[in-house]
Structures are given as C-alpha cells and as structure tokens.
Protein backbone atom coordinates (compact mmCIF):
# COMPACT_ATOMS: atom_id res chain seq x y z
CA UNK A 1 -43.07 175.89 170.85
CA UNK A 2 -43.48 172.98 168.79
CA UNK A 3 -47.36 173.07 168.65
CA UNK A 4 -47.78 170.04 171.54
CA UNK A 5 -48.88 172.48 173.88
CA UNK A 6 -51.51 173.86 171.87
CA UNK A 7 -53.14 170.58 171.07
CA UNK A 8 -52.82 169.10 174.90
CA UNK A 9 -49.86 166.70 173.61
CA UNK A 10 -47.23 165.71 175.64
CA UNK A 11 -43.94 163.49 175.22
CA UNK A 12 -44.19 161.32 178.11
CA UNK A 13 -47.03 160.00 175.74
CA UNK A 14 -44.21 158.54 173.49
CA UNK A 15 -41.86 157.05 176.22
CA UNK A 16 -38.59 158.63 177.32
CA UNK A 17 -35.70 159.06 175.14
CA UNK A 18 -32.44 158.51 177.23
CA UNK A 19 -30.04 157.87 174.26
CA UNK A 20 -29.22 158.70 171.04
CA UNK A 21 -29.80 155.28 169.51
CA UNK A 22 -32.98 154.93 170.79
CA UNK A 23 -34.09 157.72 169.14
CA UNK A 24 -33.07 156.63 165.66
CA UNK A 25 -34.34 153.01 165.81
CA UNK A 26 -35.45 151.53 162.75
CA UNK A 27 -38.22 149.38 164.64
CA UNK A 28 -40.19 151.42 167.21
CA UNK A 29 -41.69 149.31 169.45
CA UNK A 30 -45.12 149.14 170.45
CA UNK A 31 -45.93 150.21 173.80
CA UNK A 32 -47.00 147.16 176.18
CA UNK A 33 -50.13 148.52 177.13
CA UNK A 34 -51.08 148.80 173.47
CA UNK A 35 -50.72 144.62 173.27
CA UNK A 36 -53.48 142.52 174.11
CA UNK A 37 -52.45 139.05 176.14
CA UNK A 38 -54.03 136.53 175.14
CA UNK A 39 -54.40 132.22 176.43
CA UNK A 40 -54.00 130.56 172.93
CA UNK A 41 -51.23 132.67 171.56
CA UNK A 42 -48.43 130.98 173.56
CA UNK A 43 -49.40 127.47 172.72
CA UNK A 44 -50.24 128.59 168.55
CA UNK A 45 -46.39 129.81 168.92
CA UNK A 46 -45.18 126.42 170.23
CA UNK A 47 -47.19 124.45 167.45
CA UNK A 48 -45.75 127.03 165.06
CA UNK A 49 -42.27 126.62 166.05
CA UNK A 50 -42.53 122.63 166.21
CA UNK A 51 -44.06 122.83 162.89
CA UNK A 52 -41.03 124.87 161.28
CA UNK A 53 -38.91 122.66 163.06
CA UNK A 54 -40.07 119.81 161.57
CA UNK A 55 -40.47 120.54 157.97
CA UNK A 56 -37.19 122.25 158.44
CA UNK A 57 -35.51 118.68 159.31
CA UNK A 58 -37.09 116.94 156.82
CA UNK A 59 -35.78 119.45 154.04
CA UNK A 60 -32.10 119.05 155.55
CA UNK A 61 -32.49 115.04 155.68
CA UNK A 62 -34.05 115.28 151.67
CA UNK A 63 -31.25 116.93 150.95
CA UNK A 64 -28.51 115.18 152.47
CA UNK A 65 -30.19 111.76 151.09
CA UNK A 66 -30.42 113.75 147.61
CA UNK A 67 -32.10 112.98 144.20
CA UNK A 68 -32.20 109.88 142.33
CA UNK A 69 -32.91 109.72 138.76
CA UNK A 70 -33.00 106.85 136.04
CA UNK A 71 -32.03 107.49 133.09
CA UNK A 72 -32.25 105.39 129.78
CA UNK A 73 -29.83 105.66 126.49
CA UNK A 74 -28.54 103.78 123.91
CA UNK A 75 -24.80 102.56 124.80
CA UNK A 76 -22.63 104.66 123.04
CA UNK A 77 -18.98 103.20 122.19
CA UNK A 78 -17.72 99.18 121.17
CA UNK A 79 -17.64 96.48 123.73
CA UNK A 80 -16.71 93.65 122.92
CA UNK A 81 -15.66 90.90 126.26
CA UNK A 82 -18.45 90.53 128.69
CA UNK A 83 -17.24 88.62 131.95
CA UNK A 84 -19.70 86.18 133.55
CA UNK A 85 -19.29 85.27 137.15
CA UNK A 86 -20.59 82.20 138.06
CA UNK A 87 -21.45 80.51 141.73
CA UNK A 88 -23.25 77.45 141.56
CA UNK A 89 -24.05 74.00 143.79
CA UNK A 90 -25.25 71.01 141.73
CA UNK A 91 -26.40 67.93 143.52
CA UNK A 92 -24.15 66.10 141.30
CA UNK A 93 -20.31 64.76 141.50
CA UNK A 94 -17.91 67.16 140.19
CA UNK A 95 -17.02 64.00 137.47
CA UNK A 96 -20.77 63.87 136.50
CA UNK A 97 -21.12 67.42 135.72
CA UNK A 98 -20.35 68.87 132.20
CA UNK A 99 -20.13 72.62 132.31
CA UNK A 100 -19.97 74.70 128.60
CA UNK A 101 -20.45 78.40 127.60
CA UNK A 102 -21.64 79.18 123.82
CA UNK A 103 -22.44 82.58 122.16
CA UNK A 104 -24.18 83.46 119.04
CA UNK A 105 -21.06 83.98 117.20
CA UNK A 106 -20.29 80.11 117.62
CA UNK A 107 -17.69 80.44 119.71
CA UNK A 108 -17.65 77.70 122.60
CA UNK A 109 -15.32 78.04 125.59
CA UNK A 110 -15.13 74.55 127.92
CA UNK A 111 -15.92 76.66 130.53
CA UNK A 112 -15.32 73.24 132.90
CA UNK A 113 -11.64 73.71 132.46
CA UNK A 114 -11.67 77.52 133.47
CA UNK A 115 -14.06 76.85 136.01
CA UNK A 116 -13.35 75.82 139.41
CA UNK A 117 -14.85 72.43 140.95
CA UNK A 118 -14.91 71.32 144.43
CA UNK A 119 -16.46 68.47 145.72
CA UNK A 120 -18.60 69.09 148.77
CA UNK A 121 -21.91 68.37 150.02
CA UNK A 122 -25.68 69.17 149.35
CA UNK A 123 -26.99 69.41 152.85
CA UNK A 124 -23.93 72.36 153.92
CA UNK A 125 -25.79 74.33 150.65
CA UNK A 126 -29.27 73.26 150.24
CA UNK A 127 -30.76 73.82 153.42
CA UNK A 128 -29.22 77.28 153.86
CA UNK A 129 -31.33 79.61 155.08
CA UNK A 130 -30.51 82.73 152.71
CA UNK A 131 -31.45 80.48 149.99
CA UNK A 132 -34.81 80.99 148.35
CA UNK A 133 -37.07 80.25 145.53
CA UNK A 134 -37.38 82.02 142.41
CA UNK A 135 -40.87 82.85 142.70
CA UNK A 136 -40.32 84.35 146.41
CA UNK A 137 -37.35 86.79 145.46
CA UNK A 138 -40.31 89.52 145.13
CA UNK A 139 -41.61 88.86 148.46
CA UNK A 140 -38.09 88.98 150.14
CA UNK A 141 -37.22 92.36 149.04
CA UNK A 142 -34.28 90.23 146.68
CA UNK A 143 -34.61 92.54 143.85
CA UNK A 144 -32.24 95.33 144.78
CA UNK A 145 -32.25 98.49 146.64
CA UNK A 146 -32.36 101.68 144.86
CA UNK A 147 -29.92 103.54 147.14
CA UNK A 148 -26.64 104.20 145.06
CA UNK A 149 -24.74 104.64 148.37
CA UNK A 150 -25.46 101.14 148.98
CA UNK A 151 -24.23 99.96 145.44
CA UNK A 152 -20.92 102.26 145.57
CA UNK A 153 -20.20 100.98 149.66
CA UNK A 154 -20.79 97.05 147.98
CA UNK A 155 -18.80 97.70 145.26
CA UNK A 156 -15.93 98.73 147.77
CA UNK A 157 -15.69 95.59 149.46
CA UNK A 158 -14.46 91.84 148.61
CA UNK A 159 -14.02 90.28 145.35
CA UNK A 160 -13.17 87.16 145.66
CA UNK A 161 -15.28 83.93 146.05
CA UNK A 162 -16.01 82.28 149.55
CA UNK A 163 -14.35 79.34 150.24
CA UNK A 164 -15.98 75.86 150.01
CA UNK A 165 -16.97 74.25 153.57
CA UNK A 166 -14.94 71.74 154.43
CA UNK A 167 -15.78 68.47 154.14
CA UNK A 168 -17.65 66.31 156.59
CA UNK A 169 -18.21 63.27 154.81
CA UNK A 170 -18.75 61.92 151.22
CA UNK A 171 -19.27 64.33 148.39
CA UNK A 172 -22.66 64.52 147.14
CA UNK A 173 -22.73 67.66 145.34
CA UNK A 174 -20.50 69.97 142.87
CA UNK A 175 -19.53 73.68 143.51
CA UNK A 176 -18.81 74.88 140.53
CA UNK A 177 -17.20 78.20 140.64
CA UNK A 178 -15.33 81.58 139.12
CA UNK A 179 -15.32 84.10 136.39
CA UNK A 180 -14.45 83.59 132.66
CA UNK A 181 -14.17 86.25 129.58
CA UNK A 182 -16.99 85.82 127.03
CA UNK A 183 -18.14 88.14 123.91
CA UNK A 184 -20.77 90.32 124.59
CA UNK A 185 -23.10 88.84 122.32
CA UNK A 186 -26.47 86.62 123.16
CA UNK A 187 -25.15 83.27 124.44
CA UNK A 188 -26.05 80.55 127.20
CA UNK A 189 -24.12 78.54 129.52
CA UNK A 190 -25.40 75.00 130.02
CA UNK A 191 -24.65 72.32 132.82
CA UNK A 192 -25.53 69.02 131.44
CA UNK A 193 -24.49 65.49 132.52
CA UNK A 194 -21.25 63.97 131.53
CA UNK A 195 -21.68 61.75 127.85
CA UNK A 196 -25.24 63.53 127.64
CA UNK A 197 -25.37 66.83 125.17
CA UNK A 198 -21.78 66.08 123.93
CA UNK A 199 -20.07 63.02 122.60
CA UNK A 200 -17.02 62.26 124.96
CA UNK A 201 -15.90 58.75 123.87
CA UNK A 202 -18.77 56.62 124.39
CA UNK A 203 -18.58 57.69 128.17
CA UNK A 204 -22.28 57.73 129.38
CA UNK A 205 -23.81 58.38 132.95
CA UNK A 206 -26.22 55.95 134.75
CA UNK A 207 -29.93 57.86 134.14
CA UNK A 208 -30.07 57.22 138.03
CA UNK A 209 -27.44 59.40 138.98
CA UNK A 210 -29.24 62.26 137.26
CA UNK A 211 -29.73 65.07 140.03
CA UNK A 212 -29.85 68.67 138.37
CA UNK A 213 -31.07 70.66 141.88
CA UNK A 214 -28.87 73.35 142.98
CA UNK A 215 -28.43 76.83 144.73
CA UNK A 216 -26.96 79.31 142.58
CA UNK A 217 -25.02 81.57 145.12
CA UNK A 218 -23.43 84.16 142.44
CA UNK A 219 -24.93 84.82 138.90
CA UNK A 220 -23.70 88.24 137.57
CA UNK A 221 -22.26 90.00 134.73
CA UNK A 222 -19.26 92.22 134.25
CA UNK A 223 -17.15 92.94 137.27
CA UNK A 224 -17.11 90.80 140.25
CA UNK A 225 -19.09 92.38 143.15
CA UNK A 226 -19.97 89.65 145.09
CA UNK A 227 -21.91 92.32 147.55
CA UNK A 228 -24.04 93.09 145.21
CA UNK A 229 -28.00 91.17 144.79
CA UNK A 230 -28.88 89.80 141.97
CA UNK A 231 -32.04 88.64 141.08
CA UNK A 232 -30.56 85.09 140.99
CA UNK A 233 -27.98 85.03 143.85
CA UNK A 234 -29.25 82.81 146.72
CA UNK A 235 -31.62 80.84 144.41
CA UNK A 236 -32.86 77.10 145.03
CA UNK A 237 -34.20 74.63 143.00
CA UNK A 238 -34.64 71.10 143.40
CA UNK A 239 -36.70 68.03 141.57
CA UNK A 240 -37.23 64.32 141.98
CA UNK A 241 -37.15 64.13 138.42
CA UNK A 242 -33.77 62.68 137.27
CA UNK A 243 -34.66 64.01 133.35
CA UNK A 244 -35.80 67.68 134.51
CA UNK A 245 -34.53 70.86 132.67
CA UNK A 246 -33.96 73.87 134.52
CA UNK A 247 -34.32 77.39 132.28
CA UNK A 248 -33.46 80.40 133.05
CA UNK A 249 -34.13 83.42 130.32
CA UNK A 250 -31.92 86.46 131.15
CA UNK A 251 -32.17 90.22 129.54
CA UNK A 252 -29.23 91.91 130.55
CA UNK A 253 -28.50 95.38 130.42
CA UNK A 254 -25.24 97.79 131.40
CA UNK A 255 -25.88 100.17 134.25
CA UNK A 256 -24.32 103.08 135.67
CA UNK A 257 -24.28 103.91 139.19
CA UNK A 258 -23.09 107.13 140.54
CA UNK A 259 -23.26 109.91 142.43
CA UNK A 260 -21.34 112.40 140.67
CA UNK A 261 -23.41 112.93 137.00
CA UNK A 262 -22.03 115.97 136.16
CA UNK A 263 -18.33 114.83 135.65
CA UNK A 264 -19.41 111.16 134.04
CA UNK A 265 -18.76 110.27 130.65
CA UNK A 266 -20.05 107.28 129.25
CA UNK A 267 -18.92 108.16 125.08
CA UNK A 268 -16.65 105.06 125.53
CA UNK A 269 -16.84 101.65 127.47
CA UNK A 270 -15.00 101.77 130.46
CA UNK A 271 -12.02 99.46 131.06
CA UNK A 272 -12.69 96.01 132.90
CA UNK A 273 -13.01 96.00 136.14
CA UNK A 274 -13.37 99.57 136.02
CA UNK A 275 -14.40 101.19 140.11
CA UNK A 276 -14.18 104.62 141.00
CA UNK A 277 -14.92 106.20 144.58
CA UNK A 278 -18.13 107.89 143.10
CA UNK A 279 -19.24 105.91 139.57
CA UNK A 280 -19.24 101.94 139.05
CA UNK A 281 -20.13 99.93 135.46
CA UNK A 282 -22.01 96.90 135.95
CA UNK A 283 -24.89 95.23 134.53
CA UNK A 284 -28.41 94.11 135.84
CA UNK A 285 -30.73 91.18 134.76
CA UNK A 286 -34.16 90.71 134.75
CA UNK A 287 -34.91 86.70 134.59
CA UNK A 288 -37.72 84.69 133.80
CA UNK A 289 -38.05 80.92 134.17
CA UNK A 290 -39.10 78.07 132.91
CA UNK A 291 -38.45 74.74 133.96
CA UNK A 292 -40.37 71.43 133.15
CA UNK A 293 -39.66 67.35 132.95
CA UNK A 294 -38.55 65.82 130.02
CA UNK A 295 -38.40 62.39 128.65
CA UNK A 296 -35.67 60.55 128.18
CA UNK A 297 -34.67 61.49 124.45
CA UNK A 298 -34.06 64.80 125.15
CA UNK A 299 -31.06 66.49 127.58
CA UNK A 300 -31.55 67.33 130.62
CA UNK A 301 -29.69 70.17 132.80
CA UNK A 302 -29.54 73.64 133.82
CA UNK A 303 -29.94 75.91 130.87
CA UNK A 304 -29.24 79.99 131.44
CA UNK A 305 -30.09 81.68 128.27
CA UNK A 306 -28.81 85.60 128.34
CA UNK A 307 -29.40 88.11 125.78
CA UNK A 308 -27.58 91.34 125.67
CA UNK A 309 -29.86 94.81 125.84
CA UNK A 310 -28.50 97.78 123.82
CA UNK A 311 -29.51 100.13 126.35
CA UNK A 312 -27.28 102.05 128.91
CA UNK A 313 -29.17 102.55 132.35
CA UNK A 314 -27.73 105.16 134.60
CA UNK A 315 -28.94 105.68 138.05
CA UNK A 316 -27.77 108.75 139.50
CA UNK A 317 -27.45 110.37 142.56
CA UNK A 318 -27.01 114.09 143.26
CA UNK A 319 -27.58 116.61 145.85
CA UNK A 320 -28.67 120.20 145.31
CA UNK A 321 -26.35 123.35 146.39
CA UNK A 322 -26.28 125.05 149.56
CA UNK A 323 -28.00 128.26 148.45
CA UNK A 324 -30.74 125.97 147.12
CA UNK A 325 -31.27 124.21 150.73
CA UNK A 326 -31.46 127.62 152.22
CA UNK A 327 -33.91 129.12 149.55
CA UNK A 328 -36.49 125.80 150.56
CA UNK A 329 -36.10 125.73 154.29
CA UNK A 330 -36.65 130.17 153.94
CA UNK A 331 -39.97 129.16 151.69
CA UNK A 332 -41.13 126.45 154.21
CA UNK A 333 -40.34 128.42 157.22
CA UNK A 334 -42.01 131.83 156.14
CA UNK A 335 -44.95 129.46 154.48
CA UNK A 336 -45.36 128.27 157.99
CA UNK A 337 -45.64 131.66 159.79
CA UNK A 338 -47.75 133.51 157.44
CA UNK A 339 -50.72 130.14 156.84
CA UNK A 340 -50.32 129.93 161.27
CA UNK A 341 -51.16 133.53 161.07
CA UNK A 342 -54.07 133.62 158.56
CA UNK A 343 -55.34 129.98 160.93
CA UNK A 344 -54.79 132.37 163.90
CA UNK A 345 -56.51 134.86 162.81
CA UNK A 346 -59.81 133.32 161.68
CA UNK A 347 -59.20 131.34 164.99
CA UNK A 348 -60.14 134.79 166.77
CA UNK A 349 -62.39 135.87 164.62
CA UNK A 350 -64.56 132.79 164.52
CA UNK A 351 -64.25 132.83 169.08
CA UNK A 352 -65.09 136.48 168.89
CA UNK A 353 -68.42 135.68 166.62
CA UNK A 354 -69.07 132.34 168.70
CA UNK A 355 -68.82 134.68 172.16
CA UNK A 356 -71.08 137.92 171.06
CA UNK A 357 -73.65 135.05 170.14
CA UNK A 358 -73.88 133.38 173.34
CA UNK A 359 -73.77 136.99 174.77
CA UNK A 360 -76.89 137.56 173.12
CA UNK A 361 -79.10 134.09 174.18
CA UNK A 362 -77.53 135.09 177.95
CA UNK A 363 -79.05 138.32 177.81
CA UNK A 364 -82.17 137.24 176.17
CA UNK A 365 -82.73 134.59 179.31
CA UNK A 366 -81.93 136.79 181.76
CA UNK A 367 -84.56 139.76 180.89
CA UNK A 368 -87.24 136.42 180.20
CA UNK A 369 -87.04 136.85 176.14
CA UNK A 370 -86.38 135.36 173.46
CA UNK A 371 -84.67 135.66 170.95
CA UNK A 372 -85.27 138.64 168.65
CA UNK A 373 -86.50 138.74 164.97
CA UNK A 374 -83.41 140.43 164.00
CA UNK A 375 -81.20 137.42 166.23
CA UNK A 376 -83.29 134.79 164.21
CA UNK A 377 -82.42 135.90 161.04
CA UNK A 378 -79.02 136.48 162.07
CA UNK A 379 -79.09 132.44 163.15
C-alpha cells in the first residue's frame, strides 16, 4: 500500500513500535548490530571521564580560592597620625636605655615615657628559636603570604602585647614595649644609651656597659595586628662591639586588604583602628640595613629610619559568579570530549593502517615473495 512491498521493504527492518512515545522520539537509536565493539573504547572512556573529572575539580577549587590582584594608586584623602607599634629586647638595663621618636616636622615625643619597660633577661629572648637574622628572612618564607584570607583571619585575632617572662634571676636585658601616635611624616625612632645622644644632667654611662643587641619581636605601622609578619618581627642582632650602630632604613607604604573590591572606598582615610569582616587598612615595609662599628666620638644605638610612600597598595580578592564557573567547567568538559574524540579517532585510523601493512608482509611470506614494487613505494 505504502510502496514497501514493491521495493522488498519490510518494518521489522526498523524494530517494533509498541507505543506511542517510541514512535515520536527525538533520538532514534541505532540498532546494536549496527555498533562495532571494540577493546580500547572502554578504557579511552575511563581516561576521558578521569580527565573531565579532574580539570573539572581544579576549576571548582580556582574558583573557590578566587583571584588576587595588586593594585597601585596614589592615596587619595589627608592623614595625618600614623601609629607605630613597637616590640623590642635590648641587652641593656631598662635605666641604661634612652628611647626617643622624631619626625621631619621637628616634633619629638619621649617615647621612653609612653613606652613600656620591663626588666627581664637576654637568654629567655635571644636564644629563641623563631628569632632570625635579617639576611635569612628571605630564606624562611618571613616576608608574608599573599593569601588575603590569611591577613583578614590575623587581623581577627589578639591585639594586645604578650606578657614579659617572668623573672628567673638578675635582669640583663630591657623589653621595651607598646604603641604611640606619631605624624605621618618621615621620622626615626632611636634607642641610644642613657647621657649619650642627649644631655641629661651630666649623667653618663660606663662605655663598658654598652650592649646594643636585641630581638625585635613587633615592628609595624598603623593598627596593632600582632598576627601579622613583618619583615622585621622575630629579628636578631647581636655584636661584641660596645660602640656599634644598628640601622634600619624603612619605606613604608598603606595597604588594603580585602576581599570584597566592589563595595570598597578608599576617597578618604579610614578611621584608626579601622577592621571590617571583609577589608583591613594597614601598612607594609620594605627594610634595608646597615649596621657598622663606630668609634668612640660618635653615638652608638639602634637607629630605625622610616619614610612614608605616597602610594595606596590594595590587594584584592574576588571570586567570579556562578554562571561564570559553569560556563568554564561546560568549555573544559566539552574541550575534553571532542580533543579524546579527534585522539580516538586517529588512534583507529593509525591501528587500521599499522594492521593492513603487516597484512601485506604476512601474505607476501606466506606465498615466498616479497614485497611488491607498488608495497615499496607505499613504505
């Protein structure tokens, strides 16, 4: 009726047809004695799928970790107090030690009378092993992480200074300790001996009590975050010179961290101490030293000479949108498939050409020939 008869056709050629869905699929499916089995396609799935896999849990950890990107500017808004926190050992008697805090402007703050003292002694600090030289910070990994989760968890914890081990003996050594409000101007802070650098009333220390080594434990700017590594935290330095000076250049400049760019606003300085679940101020240092002997006309001390950048540095962390995860791991996953089934493919072909050749030199042995000229130019 329908013309299948004529040409020798029949529908049990194209599989029964029990229901009405089946009949209006979409996606016919190929008959199983149309598909060819082979050994290597089961195990090229399996790479396949542990390939996808993979790249597709890399993509999810890349984006959970997110992007991190530095960015420089010029600080926008007035500042004018810059708070310097200050944690430092001197293998000196608190009495000995003169402590003072000068800034370009000429203002001088006696930062010995704001400062904390506590008499303790050298061997509980100086043989420490978190302490470390200058020279090795590099080598220890001392220069910071990157990882603004780590700066924002840090920034979340303590802020307040350790307390001083007890004593076990006599003092030997000074910690001198605590925060104090400066102008954010170039300045240095200098700890010299007492009746040397300043005249205090004809008062003058033996030359043989001179001892300027110490461990700085905290050396930061701006709000206290004791978590926080600095490039100076945990630093020794020590001399059997009693006239040796100790410098210390610093270059500081205001940084940002925070992991929500989009809402941050940096037209004006924040307040002090200002911390916020997702954005903290603060300010990073890069130091370079320079310390030497000197004779006995000149002063010397520890010398920490800082100098004010007018740059902003913001270090921000962001993660991309859904839709945007799902768009990569689509692209890798389909990238995947359609290179493992141009590899499969040339796979077979290259076996197929590989087998018709030995098929040939077989054939050629067995009827005692060899090869012919049309097989050698072939090879």
């Amino acid at each position: 009726m329908n013309g299948y008869a004529d040409q020798h056709l029949s529908e049990e050629n194209f599989g029964p047809a029990p229901s009405v869905l089946k009949s209006f699929d979409a996606f016919p499916k190929t008959k199983p004695t149309y598909l060819t089995r082979t050994q290597n396609g089961g195990a090229w799935t399996l790479v396949l799928i542990a390939t996808c896999s993979w790249l597709a849990f890399t993509e999810i950890l890349r984006w959970w970790a997110g992007t991190t990107t530095h960015t420089f500017s010029v600080e926008k808004g007035i500042s004018h107090d810059l708070q310097i926190n200050l944690d430092i050992v001197v293998a000196m008697r608190c009495q000995d030690v003169h402590v003072n805090v000068q800034d370009a402007s000429g203002d001088r703050i006696l930062a010995g009378d704001l400062l904390k003292k506590d008499p303790t002694q050298w061997g509980a600090w100086g043989n420490s092993r978190e302490v470390h030289k200058l020279n090795r910070a590099a080598d220890q990994g001392l220069e910071g992480q990157e990882d603004v989760h780590d700066y924002l968890g840090a920034a979340s914890g303590r802020r307040k200074f350790s307390k001083t081990p007890k004593l076990r003996g006599m003092p030997d050594a000074c910690r001198v300790y605590g925060s104090l409000e400066g102008n954010k101007v170039q300045g240095d802070f200098h700890i010299t001996a007492r009746g040397h650098g300043y005249m205090e009333f004809g008062e003058h220390l033996n030359h043989n009590s001179f001892n300027f080594s110490h461990t700085i434990n905290e050396l930061s700017f701006g709000p206290f975050y004791p978590s926080l590594t600095n490039p100076l935290d945990s630093t020794l330095a020590t001399t059997e010179s009693h006239f040796y000076k100790f410098q210390y250049y610093l270059s500081v400049v205001p940084t940002i961290y925070t992991e929500a760019l989009h809402t941050l606003h940096s037209t004006t300085p924040p307040p002090p101490g200002y911390p916020s679940k997702h954005t903290i101020y603060t300010n990073q240092y890069a130091v370079t030293e320079q310390s030497h002997p000197v004779g006995e006309s000149q002063v010397p001390g520890i010398f920490v000479k800082f100098d004010i950048e007018p740059i902003l540095l913001t270090i921000a962390e962001e993660k991309g949108g859904l839709l945007a995860l799902v768009v990569r791991l689509v692209n890798v996953v389909s990238g995947v498939l359609v290179a493992g089934g141009w590899c499969y493919q040339l796979v077979g072909w290259g076996g197929e050409v590989w087998g018709r050749r030995r098929r040939r030199e077989s054939l050629g042995v067995l009827h005692g020939r060899g090869p012919s000229l049309d097989e050698k130019r072939f090879e």
